[in-house]
C-alpha atoms as a PDB file:
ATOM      1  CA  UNK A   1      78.048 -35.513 -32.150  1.00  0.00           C
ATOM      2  CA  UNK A   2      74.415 -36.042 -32.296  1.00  0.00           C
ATOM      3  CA  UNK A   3      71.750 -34.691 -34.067  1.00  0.00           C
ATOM      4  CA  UNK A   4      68.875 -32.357 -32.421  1.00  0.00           C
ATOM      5  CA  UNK A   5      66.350 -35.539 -33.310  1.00  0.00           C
ATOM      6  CA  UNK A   6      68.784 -38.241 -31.866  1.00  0.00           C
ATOM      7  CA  UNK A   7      69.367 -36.053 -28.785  1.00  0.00           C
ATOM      8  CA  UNK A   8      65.609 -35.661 -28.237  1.00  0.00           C
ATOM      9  CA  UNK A   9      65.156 -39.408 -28.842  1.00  0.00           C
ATOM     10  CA  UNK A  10      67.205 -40.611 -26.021  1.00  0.00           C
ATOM     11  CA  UNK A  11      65.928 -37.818 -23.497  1.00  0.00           C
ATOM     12  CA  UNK A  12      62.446 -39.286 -24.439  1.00  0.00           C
ATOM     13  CA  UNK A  13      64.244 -42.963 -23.221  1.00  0.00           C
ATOM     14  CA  UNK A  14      65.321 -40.947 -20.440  1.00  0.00           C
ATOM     15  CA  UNK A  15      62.385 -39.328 -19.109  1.00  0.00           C
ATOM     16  CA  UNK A  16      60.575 -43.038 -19.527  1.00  0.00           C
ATOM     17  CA  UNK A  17      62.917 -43.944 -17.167  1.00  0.00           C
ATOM     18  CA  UNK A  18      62.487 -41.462 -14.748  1.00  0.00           C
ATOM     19  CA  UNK A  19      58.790 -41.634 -14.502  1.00  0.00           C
ATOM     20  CA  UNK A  20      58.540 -37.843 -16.178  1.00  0.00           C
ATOM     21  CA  UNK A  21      56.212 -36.476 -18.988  1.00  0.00           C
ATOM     22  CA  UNK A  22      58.604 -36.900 -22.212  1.00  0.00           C
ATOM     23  CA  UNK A  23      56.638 -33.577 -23.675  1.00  0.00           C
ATOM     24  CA  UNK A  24      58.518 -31.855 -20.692  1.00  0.00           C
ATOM     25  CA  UNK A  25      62.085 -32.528 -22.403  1.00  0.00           C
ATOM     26  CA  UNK A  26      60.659 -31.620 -25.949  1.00  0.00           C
ATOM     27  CA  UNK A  27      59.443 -28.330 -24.455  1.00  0.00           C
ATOM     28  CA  UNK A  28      62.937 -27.570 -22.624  1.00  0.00           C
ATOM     29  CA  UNK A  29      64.659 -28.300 -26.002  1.00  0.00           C
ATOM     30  CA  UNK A  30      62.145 -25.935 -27.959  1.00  0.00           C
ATOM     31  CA  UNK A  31      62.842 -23.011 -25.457  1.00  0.00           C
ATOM     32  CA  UNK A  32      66.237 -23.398 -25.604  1.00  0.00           C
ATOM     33  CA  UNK A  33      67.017 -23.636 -29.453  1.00  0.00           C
ATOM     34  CA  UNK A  34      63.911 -20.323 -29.478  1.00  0.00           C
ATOM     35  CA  UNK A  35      66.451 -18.452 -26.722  1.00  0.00           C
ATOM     36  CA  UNK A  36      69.735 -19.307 -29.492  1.00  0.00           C
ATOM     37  CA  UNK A  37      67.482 -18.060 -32.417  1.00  0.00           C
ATOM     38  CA  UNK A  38      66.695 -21.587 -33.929  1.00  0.00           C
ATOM     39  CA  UNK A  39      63.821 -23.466 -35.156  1.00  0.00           C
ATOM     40  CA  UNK A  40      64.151 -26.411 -33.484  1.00  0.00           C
ATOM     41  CA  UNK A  41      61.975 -27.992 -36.459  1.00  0.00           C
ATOM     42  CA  UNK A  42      64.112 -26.372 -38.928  1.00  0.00           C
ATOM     43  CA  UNK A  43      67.820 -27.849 -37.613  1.00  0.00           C
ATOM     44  CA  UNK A  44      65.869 -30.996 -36.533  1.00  0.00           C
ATOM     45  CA  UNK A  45      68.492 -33.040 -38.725  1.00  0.00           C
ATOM     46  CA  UNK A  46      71.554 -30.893 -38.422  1.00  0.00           C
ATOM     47  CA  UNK A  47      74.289 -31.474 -35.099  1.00  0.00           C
ATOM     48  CA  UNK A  48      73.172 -29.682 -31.793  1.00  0.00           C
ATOM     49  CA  UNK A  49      75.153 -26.811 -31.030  1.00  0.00           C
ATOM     50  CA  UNK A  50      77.065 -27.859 -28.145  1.00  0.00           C
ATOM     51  CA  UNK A  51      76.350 -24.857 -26.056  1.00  0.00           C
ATOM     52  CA  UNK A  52      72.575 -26.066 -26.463  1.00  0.00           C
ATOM     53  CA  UNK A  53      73.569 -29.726 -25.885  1.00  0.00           C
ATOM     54  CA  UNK A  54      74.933 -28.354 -22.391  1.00  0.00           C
ATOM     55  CA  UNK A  55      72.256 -26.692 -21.444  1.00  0.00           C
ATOM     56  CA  UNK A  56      69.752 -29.550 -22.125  1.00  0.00           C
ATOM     57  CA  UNK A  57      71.631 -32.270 -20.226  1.00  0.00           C
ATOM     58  CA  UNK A  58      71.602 -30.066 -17.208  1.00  0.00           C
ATOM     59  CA  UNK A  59      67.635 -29.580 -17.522  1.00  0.00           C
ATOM     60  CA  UNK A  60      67.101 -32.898 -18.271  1.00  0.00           C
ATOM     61  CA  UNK A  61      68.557 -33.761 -15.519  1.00  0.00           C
ATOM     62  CA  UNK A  62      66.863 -31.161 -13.214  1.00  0.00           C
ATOM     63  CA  UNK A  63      63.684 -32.476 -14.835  1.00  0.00           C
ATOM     64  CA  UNK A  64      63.866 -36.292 -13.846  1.00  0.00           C
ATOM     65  CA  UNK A  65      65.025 -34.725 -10.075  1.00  0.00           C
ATOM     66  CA  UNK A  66      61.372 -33.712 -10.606  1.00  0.00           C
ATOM     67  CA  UNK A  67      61.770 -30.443 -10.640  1.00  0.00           C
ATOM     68  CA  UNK A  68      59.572 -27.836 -12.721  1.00  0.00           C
ATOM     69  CA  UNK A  69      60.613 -27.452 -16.267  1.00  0.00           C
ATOM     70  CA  UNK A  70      59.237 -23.124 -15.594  1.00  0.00           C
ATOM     71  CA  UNK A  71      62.164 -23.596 -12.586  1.00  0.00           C
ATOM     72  CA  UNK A  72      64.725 -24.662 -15.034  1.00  0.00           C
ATOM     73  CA  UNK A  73      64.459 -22.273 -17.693  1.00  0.00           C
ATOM     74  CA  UNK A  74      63.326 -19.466 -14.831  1.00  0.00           C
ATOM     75  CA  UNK A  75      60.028 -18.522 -16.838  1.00  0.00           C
ATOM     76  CA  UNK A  76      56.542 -19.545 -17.725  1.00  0.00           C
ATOM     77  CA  UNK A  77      54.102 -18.188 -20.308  1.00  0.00           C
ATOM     78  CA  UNK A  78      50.739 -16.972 -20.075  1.00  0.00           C
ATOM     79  CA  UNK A  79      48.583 -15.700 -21.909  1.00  0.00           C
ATOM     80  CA  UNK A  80      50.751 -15.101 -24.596  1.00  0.00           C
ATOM     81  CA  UNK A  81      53.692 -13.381 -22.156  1.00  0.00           C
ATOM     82  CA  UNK A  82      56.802 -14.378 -20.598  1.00  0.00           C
ATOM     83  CA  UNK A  83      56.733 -14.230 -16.515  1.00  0.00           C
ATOM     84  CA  UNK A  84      59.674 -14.961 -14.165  1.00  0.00           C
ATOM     85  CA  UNK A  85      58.692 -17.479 -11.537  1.00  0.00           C
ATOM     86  CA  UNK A  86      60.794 -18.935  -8.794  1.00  0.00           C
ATOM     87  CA  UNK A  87      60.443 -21.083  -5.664  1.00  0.00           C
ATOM     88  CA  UNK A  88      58.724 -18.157  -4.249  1.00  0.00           C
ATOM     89  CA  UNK A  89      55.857 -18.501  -6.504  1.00  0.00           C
ATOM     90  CA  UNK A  90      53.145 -20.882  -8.095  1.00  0.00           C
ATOM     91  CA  UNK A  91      53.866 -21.584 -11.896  1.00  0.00           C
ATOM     92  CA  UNK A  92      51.235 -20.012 -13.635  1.00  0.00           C
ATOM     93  CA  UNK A  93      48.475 -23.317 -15.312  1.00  0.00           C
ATOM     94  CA  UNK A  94      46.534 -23.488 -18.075  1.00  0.00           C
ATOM     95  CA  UNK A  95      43.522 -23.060 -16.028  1.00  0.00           C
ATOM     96  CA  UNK A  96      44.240 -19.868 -14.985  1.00  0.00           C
ATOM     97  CA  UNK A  97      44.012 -18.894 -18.124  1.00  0.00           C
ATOM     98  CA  UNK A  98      40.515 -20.258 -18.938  1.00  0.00           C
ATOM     99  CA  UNK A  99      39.739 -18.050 -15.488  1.00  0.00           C
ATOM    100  CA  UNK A 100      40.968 -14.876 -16.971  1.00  0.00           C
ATOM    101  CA  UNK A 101      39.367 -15.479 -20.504  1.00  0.00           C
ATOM    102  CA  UNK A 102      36.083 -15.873 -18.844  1.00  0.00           C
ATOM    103  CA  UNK A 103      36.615 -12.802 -16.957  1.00  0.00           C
ATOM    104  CA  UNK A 104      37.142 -10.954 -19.935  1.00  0.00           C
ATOM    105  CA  UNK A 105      34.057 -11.815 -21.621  1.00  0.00           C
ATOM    106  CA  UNK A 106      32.083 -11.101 -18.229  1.00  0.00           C
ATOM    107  CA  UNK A 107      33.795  -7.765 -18.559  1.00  0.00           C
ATOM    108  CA  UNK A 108      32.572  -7.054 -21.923  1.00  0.00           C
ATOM    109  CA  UNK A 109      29.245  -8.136 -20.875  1.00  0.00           C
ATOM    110  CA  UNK A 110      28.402  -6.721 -17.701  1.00  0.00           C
ATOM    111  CA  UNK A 111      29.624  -3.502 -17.583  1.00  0.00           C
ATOM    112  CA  UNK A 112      29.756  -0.216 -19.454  1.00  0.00           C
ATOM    113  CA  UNK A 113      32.229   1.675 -20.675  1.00  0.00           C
ATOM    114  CA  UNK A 114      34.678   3.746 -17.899  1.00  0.00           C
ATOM    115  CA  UNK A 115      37.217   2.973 -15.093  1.00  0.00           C
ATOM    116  CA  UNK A 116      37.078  -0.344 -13.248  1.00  0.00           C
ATOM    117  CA  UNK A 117      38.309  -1.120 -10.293  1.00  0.00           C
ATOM    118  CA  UNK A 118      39.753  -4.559  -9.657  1.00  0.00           C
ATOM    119  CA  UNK A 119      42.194  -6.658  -7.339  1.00  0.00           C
ATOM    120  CA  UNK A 120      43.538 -10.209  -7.767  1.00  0.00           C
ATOM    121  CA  UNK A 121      44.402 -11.666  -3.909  1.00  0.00           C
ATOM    122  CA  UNK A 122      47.035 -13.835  -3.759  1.00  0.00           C
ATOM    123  CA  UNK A 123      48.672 -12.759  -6.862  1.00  0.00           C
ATOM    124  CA  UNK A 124      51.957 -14.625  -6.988  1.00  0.00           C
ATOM    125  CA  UNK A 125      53.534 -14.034 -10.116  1.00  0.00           C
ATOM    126  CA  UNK A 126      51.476 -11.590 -10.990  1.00  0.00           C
ATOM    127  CA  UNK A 127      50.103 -13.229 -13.684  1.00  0.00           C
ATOM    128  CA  UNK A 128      46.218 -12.718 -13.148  1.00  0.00           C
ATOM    129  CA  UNK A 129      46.849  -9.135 -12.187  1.00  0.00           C
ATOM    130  CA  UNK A 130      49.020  -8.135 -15.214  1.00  0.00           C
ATOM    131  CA  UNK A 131      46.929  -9.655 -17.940  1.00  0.00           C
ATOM    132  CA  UNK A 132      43.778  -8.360 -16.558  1.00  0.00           C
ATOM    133  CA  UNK A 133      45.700  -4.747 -16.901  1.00  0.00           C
ATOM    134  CA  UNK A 134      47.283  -5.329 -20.201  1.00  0.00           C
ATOM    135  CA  UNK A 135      44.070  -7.005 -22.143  1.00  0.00           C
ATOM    136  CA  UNK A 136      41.955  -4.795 -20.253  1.00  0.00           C
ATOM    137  CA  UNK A 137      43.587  -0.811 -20.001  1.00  0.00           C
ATOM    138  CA  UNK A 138      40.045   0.953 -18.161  1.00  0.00           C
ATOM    139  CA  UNK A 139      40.840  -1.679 -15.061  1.00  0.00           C
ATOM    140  CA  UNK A 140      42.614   0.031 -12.616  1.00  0.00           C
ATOM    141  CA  UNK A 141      44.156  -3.072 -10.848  1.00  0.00           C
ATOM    142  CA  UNK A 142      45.500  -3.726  -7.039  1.00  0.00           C
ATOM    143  CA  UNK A 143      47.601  -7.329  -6.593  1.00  0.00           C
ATOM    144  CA  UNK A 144      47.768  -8.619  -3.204  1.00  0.00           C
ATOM    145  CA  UNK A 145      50.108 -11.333  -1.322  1.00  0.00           C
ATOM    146  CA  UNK A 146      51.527 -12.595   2.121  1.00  0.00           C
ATOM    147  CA  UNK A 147      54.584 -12.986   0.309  1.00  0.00           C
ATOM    148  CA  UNK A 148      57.408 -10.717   0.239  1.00  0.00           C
ATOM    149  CA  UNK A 149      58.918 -12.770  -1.682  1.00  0.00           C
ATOM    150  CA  UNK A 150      56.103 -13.419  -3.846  1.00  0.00           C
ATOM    151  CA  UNK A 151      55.633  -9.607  -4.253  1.00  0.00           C
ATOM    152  CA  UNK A 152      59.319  -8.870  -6.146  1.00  0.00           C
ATOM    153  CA  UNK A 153      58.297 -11.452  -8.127  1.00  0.00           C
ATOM    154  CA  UNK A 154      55.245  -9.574  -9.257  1.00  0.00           C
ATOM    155  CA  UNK A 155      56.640  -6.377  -9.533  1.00  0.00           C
ATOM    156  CA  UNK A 156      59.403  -7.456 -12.045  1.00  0.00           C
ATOM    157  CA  UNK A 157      56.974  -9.281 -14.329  1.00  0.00           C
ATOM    158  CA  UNK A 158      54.814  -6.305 -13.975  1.00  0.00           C
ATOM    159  CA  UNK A 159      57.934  -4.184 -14.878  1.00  0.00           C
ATOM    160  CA  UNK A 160      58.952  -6.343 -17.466  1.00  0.00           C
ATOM    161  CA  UNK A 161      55.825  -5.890 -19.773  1.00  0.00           C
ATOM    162  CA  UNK A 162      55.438  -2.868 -18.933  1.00  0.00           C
ATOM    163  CA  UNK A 163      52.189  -3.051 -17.199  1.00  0.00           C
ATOM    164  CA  UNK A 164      51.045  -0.973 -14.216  1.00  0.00           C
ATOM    165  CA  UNK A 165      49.706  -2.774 -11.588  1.00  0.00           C
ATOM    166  CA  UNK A 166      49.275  -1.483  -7.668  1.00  0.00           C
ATOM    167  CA  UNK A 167      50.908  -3.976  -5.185  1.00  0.00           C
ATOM    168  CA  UNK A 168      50.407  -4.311  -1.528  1.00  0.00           C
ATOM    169  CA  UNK A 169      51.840  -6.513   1.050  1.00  0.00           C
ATOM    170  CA  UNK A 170      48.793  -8.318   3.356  1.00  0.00           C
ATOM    171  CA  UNK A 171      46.725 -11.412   4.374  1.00  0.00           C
ATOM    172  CA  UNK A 172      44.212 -11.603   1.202  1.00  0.00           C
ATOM    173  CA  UNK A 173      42.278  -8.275   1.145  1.00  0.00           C
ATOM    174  CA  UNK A 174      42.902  -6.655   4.011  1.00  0.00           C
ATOM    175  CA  UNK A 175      45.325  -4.394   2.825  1.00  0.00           C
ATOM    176  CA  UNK A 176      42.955  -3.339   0.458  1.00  0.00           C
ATOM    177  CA  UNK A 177      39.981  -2.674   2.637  1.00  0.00           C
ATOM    178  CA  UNK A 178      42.533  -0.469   5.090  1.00  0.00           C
ATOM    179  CA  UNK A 179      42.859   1.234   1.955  1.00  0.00           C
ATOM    180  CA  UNK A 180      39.346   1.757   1.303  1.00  0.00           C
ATOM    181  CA  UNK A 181      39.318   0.489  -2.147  1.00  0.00           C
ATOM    182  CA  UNK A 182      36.228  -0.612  -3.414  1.00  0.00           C
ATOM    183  CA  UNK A 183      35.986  -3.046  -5.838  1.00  0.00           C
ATOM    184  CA  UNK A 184      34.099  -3.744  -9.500  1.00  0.00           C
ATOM    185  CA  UNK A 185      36.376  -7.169  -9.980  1.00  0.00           C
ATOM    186  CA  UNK A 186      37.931  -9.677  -7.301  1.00  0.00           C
ATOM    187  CA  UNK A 187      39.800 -12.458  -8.518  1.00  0.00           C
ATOM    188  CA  UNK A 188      41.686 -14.837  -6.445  1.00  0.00           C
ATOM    189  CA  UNK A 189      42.999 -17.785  -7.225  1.00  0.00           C
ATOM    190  CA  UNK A 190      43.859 -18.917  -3.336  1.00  0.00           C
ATOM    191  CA  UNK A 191      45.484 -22.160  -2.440  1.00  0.00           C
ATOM    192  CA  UNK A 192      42.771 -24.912  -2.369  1.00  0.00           C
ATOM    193  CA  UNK A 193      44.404 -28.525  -1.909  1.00  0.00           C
ATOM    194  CA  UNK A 194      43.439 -30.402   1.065  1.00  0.00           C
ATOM    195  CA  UNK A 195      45.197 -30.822   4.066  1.00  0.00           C
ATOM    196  CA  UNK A 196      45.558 -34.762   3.204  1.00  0.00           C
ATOM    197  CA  UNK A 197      45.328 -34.460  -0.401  1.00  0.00           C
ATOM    198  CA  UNK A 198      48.295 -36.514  -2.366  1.00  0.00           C
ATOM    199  CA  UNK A 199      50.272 -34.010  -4.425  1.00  0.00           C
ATOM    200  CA  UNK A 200      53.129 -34.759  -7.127  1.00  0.00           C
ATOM    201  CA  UNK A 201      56.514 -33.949  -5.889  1.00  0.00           C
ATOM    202  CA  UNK A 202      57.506 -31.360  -9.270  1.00  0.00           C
ATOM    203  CA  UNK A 203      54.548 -29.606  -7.003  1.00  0.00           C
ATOM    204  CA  UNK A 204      54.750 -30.157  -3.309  1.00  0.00           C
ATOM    205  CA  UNK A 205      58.844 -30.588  -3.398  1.00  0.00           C
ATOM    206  CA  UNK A 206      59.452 -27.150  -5.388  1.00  0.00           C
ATOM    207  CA  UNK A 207      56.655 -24.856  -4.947  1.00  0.00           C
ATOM    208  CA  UNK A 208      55.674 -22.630  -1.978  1.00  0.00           C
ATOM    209  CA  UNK A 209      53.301 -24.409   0.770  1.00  0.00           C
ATOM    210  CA  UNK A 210      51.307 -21.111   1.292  1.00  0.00           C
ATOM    211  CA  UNK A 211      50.648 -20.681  -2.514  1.00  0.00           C
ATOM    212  CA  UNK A 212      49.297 -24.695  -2.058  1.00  0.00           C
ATOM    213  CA  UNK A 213      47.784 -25.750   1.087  1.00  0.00           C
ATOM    214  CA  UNK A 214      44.222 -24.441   2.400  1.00  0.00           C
ATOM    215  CA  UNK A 215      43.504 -26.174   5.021  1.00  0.00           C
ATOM    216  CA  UNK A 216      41.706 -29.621   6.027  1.00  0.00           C
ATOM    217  CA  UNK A 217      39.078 -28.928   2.998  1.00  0.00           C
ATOM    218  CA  UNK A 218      40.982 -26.759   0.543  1.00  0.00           C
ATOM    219  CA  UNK A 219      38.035 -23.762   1.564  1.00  0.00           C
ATOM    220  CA  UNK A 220      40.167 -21.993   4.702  1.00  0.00           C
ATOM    221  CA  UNK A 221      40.904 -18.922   2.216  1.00  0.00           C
ATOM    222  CA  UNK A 222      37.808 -19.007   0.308  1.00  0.00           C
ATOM    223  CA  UNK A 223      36.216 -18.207   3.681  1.00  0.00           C
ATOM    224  CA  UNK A 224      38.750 -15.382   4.748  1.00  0.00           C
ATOM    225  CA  UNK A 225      38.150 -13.470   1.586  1.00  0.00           C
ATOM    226  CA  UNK A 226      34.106 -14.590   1.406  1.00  0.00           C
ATOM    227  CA  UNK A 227      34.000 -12.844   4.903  1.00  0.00           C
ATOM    228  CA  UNK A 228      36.008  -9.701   3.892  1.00  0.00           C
ATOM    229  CA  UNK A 229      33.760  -9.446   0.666  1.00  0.00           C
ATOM    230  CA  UNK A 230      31.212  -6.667   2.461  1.00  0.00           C
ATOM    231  CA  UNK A 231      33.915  -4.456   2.932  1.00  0.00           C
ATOM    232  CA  UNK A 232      35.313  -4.903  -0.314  1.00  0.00           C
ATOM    233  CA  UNK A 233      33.230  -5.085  -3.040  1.00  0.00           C
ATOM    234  CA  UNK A 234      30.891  -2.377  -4.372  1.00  0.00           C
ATOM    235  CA  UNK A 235      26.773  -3.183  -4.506  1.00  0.00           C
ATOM    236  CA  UNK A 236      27.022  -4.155  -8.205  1.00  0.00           C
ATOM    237  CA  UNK A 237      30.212  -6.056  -8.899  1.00  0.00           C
ATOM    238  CA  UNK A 238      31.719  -9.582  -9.035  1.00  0.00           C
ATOM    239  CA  UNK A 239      34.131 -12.113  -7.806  1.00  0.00           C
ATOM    240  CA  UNK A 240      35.915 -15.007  -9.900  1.00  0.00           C
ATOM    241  CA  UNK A 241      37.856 -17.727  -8.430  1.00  0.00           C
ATOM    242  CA  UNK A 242      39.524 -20.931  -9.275  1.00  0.00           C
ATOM    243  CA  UNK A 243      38.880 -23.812  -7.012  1.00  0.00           C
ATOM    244  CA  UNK A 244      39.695 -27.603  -7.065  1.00  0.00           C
ATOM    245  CA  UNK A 245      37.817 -29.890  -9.479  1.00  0.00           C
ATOM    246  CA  UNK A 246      35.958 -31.352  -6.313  1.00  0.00           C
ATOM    247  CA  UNK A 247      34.812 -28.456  -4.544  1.00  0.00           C
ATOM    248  CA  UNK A 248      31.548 -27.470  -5.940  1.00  0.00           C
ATOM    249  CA  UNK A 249      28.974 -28.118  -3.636  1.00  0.00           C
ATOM    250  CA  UNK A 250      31.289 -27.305  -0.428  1.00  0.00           C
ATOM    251  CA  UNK A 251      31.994 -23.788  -1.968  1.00  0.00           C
ATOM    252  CA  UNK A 252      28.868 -23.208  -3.484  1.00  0.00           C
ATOM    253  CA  UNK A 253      27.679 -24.023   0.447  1.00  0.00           C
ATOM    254  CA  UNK A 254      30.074 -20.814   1.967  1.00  0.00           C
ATOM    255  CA  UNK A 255      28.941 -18.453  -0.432  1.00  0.00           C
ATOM    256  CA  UNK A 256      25.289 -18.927  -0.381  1.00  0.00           C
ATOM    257  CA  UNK A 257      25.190 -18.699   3.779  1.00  0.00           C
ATOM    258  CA  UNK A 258      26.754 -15.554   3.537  1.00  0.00           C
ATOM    259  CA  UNK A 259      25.198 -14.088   0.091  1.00  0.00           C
ATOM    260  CA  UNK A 260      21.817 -15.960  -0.499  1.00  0.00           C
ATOM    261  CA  UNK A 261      20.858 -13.118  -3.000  1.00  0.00           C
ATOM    262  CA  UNK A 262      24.347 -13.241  -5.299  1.00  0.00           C
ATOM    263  CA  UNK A 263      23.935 -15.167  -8.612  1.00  0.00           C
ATOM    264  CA  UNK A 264      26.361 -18.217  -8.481  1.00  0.00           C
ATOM    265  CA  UNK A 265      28.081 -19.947 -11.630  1.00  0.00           C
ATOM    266  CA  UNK A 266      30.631 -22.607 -11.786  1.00  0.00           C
ATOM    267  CA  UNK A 267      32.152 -23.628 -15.020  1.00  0.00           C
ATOM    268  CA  UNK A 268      34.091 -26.305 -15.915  1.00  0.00           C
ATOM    269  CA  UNK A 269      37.918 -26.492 -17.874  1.00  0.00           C
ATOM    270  CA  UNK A 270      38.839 -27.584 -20.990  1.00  0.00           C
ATOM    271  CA  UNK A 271      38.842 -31.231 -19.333  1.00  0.00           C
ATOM    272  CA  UNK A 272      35.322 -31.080 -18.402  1.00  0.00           C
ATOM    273  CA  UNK A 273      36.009 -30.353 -14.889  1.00  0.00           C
ATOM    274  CA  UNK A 274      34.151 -27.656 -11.939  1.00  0.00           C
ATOM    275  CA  UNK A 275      37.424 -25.721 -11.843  1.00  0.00           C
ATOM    276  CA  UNK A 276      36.225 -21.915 -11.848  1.00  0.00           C
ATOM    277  CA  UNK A 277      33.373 -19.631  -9.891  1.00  0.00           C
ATOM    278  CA  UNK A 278      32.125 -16.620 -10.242  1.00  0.00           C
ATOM    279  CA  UNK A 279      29.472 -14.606  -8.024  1.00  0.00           C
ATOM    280  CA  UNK A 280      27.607 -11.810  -9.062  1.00  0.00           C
ATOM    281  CA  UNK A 281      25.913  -9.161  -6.727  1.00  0.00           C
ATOM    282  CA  UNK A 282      23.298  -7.449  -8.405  1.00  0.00           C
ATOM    283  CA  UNK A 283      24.642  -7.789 -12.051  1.00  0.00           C
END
């Protein structure tokens, strides 16, 4: 039977093949080996366990169907913590991250000590909402979402690290505002790819349309929650987004009509692209 290295080597051949990242199959084999209790660099050299061996040829093979490695192995981390995702959801991205990482400095920055009140819209899998809560205790945090689906989703993570988090079913915030919650913190990372806009099919063949899709200029939901802002947000308080890498001036263009006063920021990702905003009334 073959080694750990030699079975890597050929999936690498494979994936080639396939037209698929090879650093996909070395990250299936790493979570697997981690979920048997091995270091994959420590038995590099030694004969894969067959139970492990199985287990990889069926991923692999899910993974040149195109089909997210986080969908395979039913999980994707962020931020340090392990979230369930399914077809119901949008796998959590590195740039999300950077989003709530800048949020957390703007936190520490702009306001004092004490409760805040904050909701993410759209939430998913949670994953905004429940590492806002858990890096953050004071923020008392609301997660919205269309999604039913989407919702059980969020929940579980939330249950599963043990994080509290308020969840209500609605179209962005209005759930919130029949609530009367009034907020310190919005964050919303809403779907944002144009109508014609080419996507790859590990995206547009395995993850949910309404977490995608936002209409003919990526902006549709930007505007619904832009236009819900007044009765949502408190006089001093901010809003954080992600957005496409090509949406700059267009957004930039919605919020000013509608808050010519608010201070507007857009800062860029770890590629050096426009991929987050953040408005600030009176702060």
């Amino acid at each position: 039977m073959a080694t750990y290295r030699q079975t890597l080597r050929n999936a690498v051949a494979v994936c080639h093949q396939a037209g698929v990242n090879e650093m996909l199959a070395r990250r299936l084999m790493l979570e697997l080996t981690e979920q048997h209790q091995l270091n994959l660099y420590l038995v590099d050299d030694e004969e894969i366990d067959e139970k492990i061996l199985t287990e990889f040829d069926a991923g692999l093979k899910r993974l040149c169907d195109h089909e997210p490695l986080a969908h395979i192995l039913g999980y994707e981390w962020f931020f340090g913590r392990k979230f369930t995702v399914s077809k119901d959801v949008l796998v959590p991205r590195d740039e999300t991250e950077e989003l709530i990482g800048h949020i957390l400095t703007d936190i520490d920055e702009l306001f004092e000590q004490g409760e805040l009140i904050c909701a993410d819209i759209g939430t998913g899998s949670g994953a905004l909402a429940i590492t806002l809560k858990a890096e953050e205790p004071r923020c008392r945090v609301w997660a919205s979402d269309i999604s039913e689906e989407a919702l059980e989703i969020a929940s579980k993570n939330a249950k599963d690290l043990s994080v509290e988090v308020t969840f209500v079913l609605g179209d962005m915030a209005q759930p919130l505002i029949e609530n009367n919650v009034k907020l310190d913190l919005c964050i919303s990372n809403p779907p944002y790819i144009k109508k014609t806009e080419t996507v790859e099919r590990s995206v547009v063949d395995f993850e949910p349309h309404v977490a995608l899709f936002g209409g003919a200029d990526g902006l549709d939901l930007y505007r619904k929650l832009l236009d819900q802002a007044p009765m949502l947000m408190k006089e001093r308080s901010m809003m954080a987004f992600e957005m496409g890498f090509d949406q700059k001036s267009s957004l930039y263009h919605e919020i000013v009509i509608r808050f010519p006063s608010a201070r507007i920021e857009f800062k860029k990702d770890i590629n050096g692209k426009d991929r987050m905003c953040f408005v600030y009334f009176n702060c």
